[in-house]
N, C-alpha and C. Protein backbone atom coordinates (compact mmCIF):
# COMPACT_ATOMS: atom_id res chain seq x y z
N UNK A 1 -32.69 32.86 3.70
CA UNK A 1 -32.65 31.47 4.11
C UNK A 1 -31.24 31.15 4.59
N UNK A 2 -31.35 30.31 5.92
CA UNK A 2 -29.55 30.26 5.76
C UNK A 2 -29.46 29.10 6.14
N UNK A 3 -28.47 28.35 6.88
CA UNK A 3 -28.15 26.98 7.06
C UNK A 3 -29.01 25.93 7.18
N UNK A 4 -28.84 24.26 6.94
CA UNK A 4 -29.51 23.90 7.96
C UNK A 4 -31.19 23.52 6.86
N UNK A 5 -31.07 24.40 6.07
CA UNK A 5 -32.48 24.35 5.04
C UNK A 5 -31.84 23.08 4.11
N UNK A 6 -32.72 21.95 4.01
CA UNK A 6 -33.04 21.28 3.27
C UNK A 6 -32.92 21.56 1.30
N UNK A 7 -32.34 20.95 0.61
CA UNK A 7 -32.54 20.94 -0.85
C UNK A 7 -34.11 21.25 -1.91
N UNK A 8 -35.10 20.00 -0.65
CA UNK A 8 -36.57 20.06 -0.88
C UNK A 8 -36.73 21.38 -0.31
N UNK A 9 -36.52 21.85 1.09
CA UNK A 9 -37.26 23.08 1.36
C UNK A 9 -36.64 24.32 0.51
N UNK A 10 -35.10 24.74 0.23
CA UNK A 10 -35.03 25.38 -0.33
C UNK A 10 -35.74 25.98 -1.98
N UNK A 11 -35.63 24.27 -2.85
CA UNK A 11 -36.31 24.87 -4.18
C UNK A 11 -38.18 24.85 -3.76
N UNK A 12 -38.59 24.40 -2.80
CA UNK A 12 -40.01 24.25 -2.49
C UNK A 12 -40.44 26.54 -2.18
N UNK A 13 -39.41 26.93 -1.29
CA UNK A 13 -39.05 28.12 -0.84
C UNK A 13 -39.23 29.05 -2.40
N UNK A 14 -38.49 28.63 -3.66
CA UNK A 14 -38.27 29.62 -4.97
C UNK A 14 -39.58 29.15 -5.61
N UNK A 15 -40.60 27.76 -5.19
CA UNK A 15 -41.93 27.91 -6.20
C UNK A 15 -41.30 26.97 -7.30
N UNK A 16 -40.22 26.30 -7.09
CA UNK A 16 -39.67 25.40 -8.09
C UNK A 16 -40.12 23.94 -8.14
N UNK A 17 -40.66 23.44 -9.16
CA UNK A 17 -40.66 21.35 -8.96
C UNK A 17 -39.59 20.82 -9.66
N UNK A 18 -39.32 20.02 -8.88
CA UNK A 18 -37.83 19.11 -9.00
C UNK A 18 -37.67 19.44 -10.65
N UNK A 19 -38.71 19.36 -11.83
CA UNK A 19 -38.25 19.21 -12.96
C UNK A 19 -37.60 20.35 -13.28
N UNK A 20 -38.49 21.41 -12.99
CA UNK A 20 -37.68 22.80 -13.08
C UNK A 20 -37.03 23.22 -13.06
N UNK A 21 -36.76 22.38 -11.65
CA UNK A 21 -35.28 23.19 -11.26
C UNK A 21 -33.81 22.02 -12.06
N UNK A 22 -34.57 20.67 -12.07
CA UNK A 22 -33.66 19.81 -13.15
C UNK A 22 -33.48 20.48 -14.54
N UNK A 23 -34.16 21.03 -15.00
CA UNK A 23 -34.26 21.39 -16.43
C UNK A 23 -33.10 22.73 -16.79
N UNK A 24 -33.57 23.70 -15.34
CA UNK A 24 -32.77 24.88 -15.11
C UNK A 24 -31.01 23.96 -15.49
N UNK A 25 -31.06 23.40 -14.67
CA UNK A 25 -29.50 22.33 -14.22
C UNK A 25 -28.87 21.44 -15.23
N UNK A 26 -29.47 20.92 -16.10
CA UNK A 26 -29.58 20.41 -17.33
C UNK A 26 -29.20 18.61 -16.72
N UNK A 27 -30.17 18.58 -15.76
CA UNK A 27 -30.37 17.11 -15.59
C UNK A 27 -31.37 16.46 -15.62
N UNK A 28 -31.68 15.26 -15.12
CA UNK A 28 -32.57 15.00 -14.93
C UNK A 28 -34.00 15.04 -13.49
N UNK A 29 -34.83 15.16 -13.61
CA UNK A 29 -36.00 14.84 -12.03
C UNK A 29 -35.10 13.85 -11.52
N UNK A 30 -34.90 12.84 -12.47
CA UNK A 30 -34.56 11.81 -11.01
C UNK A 30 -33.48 12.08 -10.46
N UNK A 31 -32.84 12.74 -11.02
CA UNK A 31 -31.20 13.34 -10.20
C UNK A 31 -31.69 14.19 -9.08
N UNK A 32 -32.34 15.04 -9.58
CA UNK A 32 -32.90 16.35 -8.25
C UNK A 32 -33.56 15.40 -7.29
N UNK A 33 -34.22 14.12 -7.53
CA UNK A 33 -35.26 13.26 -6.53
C UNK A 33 -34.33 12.75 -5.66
N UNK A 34 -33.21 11.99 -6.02
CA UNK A 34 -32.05 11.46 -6.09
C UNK A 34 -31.45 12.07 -4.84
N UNK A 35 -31.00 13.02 -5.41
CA UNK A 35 -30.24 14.44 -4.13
C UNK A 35 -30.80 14.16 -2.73
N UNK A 36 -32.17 14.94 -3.29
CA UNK A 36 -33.10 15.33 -2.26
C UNK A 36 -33.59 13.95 -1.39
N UNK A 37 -33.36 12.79 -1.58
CA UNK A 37 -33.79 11.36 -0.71
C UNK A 37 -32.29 11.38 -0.04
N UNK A 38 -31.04 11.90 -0.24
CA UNK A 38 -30.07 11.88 -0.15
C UNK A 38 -29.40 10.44 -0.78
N UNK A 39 -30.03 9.91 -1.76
CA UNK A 39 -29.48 8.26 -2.49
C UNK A 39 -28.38 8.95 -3.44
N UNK A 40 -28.26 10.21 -3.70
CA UNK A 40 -27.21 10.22 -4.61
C UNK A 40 -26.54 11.87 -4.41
N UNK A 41 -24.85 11.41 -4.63
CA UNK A 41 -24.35 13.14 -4.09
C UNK A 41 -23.74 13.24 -5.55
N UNK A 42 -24.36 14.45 -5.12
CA UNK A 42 -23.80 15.32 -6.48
C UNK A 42 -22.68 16.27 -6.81
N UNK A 43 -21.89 16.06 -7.66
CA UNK A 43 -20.71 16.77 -8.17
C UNK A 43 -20.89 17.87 -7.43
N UNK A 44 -19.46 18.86 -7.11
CA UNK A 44 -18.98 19.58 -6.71
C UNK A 44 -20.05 21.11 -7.31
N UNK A 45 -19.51 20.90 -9.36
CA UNK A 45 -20.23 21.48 -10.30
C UNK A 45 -21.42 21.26 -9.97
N UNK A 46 -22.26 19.93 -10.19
CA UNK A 46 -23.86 20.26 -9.82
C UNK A 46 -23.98 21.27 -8.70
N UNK A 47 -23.76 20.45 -7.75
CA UNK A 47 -23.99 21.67 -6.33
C UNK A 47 -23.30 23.07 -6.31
N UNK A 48 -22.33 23.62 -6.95
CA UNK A 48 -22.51 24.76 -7.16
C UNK A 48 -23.84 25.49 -8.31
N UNK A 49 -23.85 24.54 -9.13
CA UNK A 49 -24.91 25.19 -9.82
C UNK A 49 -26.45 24.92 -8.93
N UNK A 50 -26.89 24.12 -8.39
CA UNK A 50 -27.95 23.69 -6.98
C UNK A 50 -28.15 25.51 -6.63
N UNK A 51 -26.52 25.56 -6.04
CA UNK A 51 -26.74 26.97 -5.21
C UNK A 51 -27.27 28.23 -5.81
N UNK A 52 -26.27 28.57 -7.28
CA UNK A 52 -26.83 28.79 -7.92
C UNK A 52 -28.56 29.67 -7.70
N UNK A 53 -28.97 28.78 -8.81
CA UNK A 53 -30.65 28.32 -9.15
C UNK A 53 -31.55 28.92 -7.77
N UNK A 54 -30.96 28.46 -6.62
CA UNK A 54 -31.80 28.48 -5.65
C UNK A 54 -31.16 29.83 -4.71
N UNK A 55 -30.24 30.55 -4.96
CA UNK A 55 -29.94 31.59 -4.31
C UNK A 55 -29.19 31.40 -2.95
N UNK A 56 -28.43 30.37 -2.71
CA UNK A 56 -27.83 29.72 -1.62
C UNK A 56 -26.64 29.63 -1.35
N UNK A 57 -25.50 29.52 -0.77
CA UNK A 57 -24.10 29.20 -0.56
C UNK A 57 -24.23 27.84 -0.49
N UNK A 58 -23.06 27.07 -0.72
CA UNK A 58 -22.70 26.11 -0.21
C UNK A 58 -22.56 25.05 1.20
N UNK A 59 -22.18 26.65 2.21
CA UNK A 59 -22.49 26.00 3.30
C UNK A 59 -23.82 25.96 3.73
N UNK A 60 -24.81 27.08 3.04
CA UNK A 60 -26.18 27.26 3.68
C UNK A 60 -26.59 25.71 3.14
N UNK A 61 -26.55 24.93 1.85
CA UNK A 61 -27.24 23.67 1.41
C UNK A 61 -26.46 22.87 1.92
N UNK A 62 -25.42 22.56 1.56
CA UNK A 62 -24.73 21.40 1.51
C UNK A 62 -23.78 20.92 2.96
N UNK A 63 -23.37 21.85 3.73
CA UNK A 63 -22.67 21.65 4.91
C UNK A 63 -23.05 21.33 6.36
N UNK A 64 -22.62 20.48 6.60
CA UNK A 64 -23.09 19.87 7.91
C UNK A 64 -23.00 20.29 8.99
N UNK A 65 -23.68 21.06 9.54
CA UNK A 65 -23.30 21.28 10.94
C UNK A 65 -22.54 20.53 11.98
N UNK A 66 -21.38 21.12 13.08
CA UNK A 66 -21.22 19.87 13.53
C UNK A 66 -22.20 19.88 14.68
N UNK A 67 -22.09 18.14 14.87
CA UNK A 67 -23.41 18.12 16.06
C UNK A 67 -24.94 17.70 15.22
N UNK A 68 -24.92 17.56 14.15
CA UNK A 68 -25.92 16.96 13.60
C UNK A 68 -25.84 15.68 12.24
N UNK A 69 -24.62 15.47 12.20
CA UNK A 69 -24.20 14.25 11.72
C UNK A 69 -24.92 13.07 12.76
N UNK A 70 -25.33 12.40 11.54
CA UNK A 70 -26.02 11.02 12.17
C UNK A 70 -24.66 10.40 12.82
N UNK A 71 -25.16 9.03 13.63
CA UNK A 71 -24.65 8.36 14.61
C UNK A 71 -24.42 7.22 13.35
């Protein structure tokens, strides 16, 4: 999987539901729901552990391409 993949598509990709992969993380669903609507960003620590869990880098989840930042 590499850039550009979504939070939802990535843990959707490992067979994971938000709780799962919250539980793995030691948070809560609504934090992983949270993320994934993009209503809430998560610590540095969460998102390394995100990557973690789901087998990902940092830039593959979390980094923006340039050129696809909203207006």
């Amino acid at each position: 999987m590499g850039a550009n993949y979504t939070m939802k598509q990535a843990r959707a990709a490992k067979g994971l539901s938000q709780q799962e992969l919250a539980d793995r993380l030691g948070v809560s669903r609504q934090t992983i729901n949270a993320i994934e609507k993009g209503d809430y960003n998560p610590t540095i620590r969460l998102c390394i552990g995100i990557c973690r869990v789901l087998g990902l880098t940092l830039n593959d989840l979390f980094w923006e391409e340039e050129g696809t930042k909203e207006k």
